[in-house]
PDB file of N, CA and C in Angstrom:
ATOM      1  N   UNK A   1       0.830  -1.178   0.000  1.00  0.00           N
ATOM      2  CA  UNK A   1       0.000   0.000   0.000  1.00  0.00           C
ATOM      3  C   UNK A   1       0.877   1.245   0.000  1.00  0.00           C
ATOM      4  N   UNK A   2       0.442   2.186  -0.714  1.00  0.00           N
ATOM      5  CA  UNK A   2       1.054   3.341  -1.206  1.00  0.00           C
ATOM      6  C   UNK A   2       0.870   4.293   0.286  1.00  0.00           C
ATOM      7  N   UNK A   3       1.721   5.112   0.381  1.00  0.00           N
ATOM      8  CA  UNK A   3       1.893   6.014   1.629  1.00  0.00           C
ATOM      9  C   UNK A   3       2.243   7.568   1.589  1.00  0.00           C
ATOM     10  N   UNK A   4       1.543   8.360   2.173  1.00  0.00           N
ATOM     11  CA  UNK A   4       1.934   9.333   1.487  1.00  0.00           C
ATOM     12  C   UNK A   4       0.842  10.420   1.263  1.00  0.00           C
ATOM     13  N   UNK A   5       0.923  11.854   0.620  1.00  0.00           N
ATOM     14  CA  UNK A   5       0.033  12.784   0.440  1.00  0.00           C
ATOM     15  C   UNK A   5      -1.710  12.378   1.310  1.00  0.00           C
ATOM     16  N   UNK A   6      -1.479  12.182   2.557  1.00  0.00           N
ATOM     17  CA  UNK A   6      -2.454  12.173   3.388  1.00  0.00           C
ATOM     18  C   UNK A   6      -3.372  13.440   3.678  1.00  0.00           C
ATOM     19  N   UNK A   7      -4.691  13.018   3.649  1.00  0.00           N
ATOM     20  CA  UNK A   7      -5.215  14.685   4.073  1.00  0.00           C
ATOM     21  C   UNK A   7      -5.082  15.593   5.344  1.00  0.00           C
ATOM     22  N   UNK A   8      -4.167  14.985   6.064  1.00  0.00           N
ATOM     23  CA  UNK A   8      -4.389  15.246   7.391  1.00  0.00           C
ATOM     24  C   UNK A   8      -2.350  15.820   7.575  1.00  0.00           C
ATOM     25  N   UNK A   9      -2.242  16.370   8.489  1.00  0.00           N
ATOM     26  CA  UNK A   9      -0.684  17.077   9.341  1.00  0.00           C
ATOM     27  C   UNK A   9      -0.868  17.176  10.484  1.00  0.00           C
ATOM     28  N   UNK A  10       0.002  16.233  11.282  1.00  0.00           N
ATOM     29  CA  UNK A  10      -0.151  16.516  12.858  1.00  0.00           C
ATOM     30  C   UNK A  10       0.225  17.769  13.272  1.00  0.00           C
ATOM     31  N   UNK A  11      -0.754  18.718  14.229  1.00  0.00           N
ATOM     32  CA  UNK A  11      -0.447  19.247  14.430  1.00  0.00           C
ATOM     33  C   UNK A  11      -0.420  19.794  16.375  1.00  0.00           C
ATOM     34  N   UNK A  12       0.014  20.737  16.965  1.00  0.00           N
ATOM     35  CA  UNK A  12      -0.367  20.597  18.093  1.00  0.00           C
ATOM     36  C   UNK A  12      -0.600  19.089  19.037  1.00  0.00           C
ATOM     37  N   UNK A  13       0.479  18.868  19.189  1.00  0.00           N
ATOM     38  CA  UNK A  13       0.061  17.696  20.454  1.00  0.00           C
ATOM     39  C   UNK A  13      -0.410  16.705  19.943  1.00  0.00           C
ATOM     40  N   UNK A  14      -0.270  16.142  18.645  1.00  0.00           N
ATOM     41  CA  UNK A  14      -0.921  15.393  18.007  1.00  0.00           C
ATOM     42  C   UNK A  14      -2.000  15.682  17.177  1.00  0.00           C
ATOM     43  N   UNK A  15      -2.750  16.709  17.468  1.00  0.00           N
ATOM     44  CA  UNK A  15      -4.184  16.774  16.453  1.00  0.00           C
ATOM     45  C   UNK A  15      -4.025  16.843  15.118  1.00  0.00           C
ATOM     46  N   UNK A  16      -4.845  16.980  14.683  1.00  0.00           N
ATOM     47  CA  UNK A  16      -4.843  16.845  12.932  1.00  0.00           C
ATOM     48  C   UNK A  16      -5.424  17.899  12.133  1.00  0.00           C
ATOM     49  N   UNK A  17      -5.094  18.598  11.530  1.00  0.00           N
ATOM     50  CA  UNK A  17      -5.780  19.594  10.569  1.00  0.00           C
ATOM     51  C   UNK A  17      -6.052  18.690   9.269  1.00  0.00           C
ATOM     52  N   UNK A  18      -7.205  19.352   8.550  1.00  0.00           N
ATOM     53  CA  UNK A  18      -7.221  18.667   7.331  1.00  0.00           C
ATOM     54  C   UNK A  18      -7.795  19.785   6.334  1.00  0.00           C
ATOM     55  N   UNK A  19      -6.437  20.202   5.219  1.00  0.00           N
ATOM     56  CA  UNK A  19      -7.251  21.529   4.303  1.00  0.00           C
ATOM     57  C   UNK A  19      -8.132  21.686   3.937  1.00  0.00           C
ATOM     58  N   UNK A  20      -9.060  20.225   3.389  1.00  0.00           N
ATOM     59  CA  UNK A  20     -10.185  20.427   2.692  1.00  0.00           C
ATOM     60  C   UNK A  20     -11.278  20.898   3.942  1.00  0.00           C
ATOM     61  N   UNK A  21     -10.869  21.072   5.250  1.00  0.00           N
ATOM     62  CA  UNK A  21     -11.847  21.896   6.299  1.00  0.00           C
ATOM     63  C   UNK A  21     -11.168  22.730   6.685  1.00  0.00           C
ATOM     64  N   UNK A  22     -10.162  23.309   5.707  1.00  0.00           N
ATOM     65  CA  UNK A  22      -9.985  24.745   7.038  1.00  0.00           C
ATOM     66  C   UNK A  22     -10.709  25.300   5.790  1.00  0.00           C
ATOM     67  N   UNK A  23     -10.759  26.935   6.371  1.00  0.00           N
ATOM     68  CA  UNK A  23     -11.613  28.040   5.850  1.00  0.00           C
ATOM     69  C   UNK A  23     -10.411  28.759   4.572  1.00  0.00           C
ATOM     70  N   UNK A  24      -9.070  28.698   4.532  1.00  0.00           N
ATOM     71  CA  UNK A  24      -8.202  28.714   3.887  1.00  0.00           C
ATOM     72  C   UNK A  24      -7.576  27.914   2.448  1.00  0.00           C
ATOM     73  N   UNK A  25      -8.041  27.118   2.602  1.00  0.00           N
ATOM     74  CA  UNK A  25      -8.105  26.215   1.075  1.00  0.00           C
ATOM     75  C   UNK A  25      -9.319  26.809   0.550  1.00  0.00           C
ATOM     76  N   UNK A  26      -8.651  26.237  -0.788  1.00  0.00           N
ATOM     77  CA  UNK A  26      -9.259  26.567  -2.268  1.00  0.00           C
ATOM     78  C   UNK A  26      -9.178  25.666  -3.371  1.00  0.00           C
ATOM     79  N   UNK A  27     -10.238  25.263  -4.001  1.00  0.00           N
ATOM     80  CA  UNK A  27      -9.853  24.430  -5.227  1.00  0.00           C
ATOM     81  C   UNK A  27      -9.554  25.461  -6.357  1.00  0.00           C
ATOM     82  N   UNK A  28      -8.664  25.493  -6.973  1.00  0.00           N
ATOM     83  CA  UNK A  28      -8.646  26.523  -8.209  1.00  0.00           C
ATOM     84  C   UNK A  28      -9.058  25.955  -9.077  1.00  0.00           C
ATOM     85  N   UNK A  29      -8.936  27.031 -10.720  1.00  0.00           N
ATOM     86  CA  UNK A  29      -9.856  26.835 -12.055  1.00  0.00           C
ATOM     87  C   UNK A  29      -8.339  25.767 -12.533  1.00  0.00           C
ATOM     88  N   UNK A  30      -7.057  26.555 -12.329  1.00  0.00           N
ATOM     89  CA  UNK A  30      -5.726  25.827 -13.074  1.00  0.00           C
ATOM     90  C   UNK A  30      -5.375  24.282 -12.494  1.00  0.00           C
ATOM     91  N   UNK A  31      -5.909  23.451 -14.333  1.00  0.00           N
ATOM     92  CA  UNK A  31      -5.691  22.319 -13.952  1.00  0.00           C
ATOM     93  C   UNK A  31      -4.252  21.689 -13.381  1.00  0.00           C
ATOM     94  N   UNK A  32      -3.144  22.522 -13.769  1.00  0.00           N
ATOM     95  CA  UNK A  32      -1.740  22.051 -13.342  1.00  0.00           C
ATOM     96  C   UNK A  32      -1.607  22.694 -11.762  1.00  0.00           C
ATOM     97  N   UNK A  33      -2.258  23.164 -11.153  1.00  0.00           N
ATOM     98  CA  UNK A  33      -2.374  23.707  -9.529  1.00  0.00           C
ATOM     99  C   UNK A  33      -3.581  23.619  -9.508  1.00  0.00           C
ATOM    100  N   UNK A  34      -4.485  22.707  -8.894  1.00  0.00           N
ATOM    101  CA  UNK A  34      -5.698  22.380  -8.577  1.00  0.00           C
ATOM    102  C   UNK A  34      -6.691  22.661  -6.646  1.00  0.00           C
ATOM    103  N   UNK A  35      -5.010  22.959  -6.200  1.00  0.00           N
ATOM    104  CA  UNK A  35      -5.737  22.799  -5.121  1.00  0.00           C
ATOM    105  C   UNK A  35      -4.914  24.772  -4.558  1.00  0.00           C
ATOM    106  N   UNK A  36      -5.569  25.356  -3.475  1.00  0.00           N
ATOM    107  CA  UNK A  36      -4.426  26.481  -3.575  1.00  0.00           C
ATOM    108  C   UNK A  36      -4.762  26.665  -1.407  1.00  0.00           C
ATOM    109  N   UNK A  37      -4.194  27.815  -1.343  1.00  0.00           N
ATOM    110  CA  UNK A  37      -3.932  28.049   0.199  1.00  0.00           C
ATOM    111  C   UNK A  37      -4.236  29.564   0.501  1.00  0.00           C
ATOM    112  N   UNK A  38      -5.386  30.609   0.825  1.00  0.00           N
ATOM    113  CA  UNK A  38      -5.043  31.904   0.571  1.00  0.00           C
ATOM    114  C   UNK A  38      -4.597  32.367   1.921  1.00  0.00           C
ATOM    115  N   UNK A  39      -4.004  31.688   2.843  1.00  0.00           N
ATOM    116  CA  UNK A  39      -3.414  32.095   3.922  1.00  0.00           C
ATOM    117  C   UNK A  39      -2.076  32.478   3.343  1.00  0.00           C
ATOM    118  N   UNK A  40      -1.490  31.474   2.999  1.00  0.00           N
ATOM    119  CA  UNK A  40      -0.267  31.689   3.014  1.00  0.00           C
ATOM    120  C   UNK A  40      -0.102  31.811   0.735  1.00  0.00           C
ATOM    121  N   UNK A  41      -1.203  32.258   0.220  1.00  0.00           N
ATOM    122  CA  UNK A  41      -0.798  32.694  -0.989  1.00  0.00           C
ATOM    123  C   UNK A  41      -0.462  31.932  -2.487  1.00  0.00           C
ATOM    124  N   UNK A  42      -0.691  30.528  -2.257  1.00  0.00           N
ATOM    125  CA  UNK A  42       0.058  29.767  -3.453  1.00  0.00           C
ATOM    126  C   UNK A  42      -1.190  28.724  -3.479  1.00  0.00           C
ATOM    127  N   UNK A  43      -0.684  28.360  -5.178  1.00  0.00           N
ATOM    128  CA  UNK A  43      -1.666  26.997  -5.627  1.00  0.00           C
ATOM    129  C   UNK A  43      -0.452  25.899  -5.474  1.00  0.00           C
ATOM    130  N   UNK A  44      -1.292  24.708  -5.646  1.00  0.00           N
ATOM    131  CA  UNK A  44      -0.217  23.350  -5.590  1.00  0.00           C
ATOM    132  C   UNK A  44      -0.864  22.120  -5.886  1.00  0.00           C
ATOM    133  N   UNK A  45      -0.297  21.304  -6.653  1.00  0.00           N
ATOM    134  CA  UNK A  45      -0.607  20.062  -6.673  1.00  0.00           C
ATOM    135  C   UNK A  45      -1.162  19.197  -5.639  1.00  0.00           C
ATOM    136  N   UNK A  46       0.128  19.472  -4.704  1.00  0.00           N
ATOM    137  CA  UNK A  46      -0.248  18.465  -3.653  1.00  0.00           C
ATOM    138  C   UNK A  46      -1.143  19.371  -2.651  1.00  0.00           C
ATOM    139  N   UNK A  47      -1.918  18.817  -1.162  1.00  0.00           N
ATOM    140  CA  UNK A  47      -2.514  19.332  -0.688  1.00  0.00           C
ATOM    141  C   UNK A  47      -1.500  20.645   0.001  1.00  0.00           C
ATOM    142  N   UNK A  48      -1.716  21.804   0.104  1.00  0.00           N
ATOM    143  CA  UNK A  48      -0.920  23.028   0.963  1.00  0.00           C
ATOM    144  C   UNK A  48      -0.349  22.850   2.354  1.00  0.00           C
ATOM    145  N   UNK A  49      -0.885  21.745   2.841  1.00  0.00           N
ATOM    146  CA  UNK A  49      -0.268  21.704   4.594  1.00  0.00           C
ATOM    147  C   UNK A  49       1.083  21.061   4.050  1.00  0.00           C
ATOM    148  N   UNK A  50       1.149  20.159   2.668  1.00  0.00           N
ATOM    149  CA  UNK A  50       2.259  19.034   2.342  1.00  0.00           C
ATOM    150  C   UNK A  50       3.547  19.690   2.107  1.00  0.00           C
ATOM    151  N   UNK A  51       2.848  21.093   1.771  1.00  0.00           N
ATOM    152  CA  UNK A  51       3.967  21.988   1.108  1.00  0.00           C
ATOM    153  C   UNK A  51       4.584  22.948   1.731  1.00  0.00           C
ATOM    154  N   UNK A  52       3.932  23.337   2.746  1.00  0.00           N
ATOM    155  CA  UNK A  52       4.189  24.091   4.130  1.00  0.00           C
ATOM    156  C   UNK A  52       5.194  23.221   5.194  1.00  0.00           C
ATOM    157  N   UNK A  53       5.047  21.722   5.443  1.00  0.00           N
ATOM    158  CA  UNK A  53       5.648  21.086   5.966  1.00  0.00           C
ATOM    159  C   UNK A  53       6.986  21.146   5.600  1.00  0.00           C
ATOM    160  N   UNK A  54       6.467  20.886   3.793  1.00  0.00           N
ATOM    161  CA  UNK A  54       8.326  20.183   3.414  1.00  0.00           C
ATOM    162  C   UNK A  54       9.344  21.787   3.529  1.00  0.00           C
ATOM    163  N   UNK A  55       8.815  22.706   2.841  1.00  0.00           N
ATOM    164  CA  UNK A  55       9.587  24.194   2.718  1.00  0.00           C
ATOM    165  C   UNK A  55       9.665  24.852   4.070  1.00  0.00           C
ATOM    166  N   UNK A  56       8.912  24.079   5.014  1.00  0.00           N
ATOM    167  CA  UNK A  56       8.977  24.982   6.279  1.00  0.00           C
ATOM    168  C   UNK A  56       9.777  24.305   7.313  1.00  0.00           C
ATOM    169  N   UNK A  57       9.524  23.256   7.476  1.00  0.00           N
ATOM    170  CA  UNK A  57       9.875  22.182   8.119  1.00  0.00           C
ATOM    171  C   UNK A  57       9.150  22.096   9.674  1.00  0.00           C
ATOM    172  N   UNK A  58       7.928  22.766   9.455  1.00  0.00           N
ATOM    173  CA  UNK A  58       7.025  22.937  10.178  1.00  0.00           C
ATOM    174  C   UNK A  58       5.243  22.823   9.975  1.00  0.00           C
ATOM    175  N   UNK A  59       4.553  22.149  10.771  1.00  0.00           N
ATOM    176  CA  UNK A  59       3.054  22.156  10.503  1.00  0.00           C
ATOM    177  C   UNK A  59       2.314  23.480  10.184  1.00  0.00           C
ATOM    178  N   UNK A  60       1.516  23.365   9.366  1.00  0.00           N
ATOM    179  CA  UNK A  60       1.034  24.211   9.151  1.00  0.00           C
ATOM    180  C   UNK A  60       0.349  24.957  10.213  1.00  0.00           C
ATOM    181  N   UNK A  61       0.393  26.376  10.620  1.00  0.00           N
ATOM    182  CA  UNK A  61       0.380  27.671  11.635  1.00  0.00           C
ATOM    183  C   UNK A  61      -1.031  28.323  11.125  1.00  0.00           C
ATOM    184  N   UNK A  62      -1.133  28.259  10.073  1.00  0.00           N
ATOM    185  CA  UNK A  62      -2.727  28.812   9.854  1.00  0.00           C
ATOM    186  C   UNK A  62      -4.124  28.309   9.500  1.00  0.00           C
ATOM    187  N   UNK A  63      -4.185  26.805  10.347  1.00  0.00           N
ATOM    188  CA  UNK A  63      -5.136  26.086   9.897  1.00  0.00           C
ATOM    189  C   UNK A  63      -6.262  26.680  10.608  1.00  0.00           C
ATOM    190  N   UNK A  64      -7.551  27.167  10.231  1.00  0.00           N
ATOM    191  CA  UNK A  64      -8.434  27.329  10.747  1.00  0.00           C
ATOM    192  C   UNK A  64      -9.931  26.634  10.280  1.00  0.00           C
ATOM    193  N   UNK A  65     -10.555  25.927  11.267  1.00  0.00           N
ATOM    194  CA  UNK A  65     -11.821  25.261  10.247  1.00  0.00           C
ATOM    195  C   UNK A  65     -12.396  26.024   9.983  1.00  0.00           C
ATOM    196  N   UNK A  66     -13.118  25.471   8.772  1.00  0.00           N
ATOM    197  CA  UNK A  66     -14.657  26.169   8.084  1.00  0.00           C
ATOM    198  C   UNK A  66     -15.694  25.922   8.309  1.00  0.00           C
ATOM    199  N   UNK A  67     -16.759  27.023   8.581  1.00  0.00           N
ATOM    200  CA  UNK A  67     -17.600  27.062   8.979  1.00  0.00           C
ATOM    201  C   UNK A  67     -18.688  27.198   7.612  1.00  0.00           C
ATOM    202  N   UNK A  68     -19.465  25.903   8.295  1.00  0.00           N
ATOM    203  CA  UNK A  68     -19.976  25.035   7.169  1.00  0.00           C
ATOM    204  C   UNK A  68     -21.758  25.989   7.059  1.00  0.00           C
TER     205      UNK A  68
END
């Protein structure tokens, strides 16, 4: 089984954020960046916490849920 691009980033003490519920994700129109982040400004392939992790070397700091 394949491992990897999970929806979820531990964050805090263990908990879990997941982009497709914070209030900060975005699906965009551009099929080559499909998914984007307007906290922190960028589209991306992979989900935005994945990309915040690897360039930051830290969990993502601006997860906030959405209010549905």
């Amino acid at each position: 089984m394949k491992r990897g691009n999970s929806l979820s980033a531990p964050v805090n003490g263990g908990t879990h954020n997941h982009c497709m519920k914070c209030k900060h994700f975005y699906v965009t129109w551009d099929p080559a960046f499909p998914r984007g982040c307007r906290a922190y400004g960028f589209k991306t392939v992979e989900l935005p916490s994945a990309v915040v992790l690897r360039s930051s070397g830290q969990h993502c700091q601006s997860y906030e849920t959405k209010l549905v």
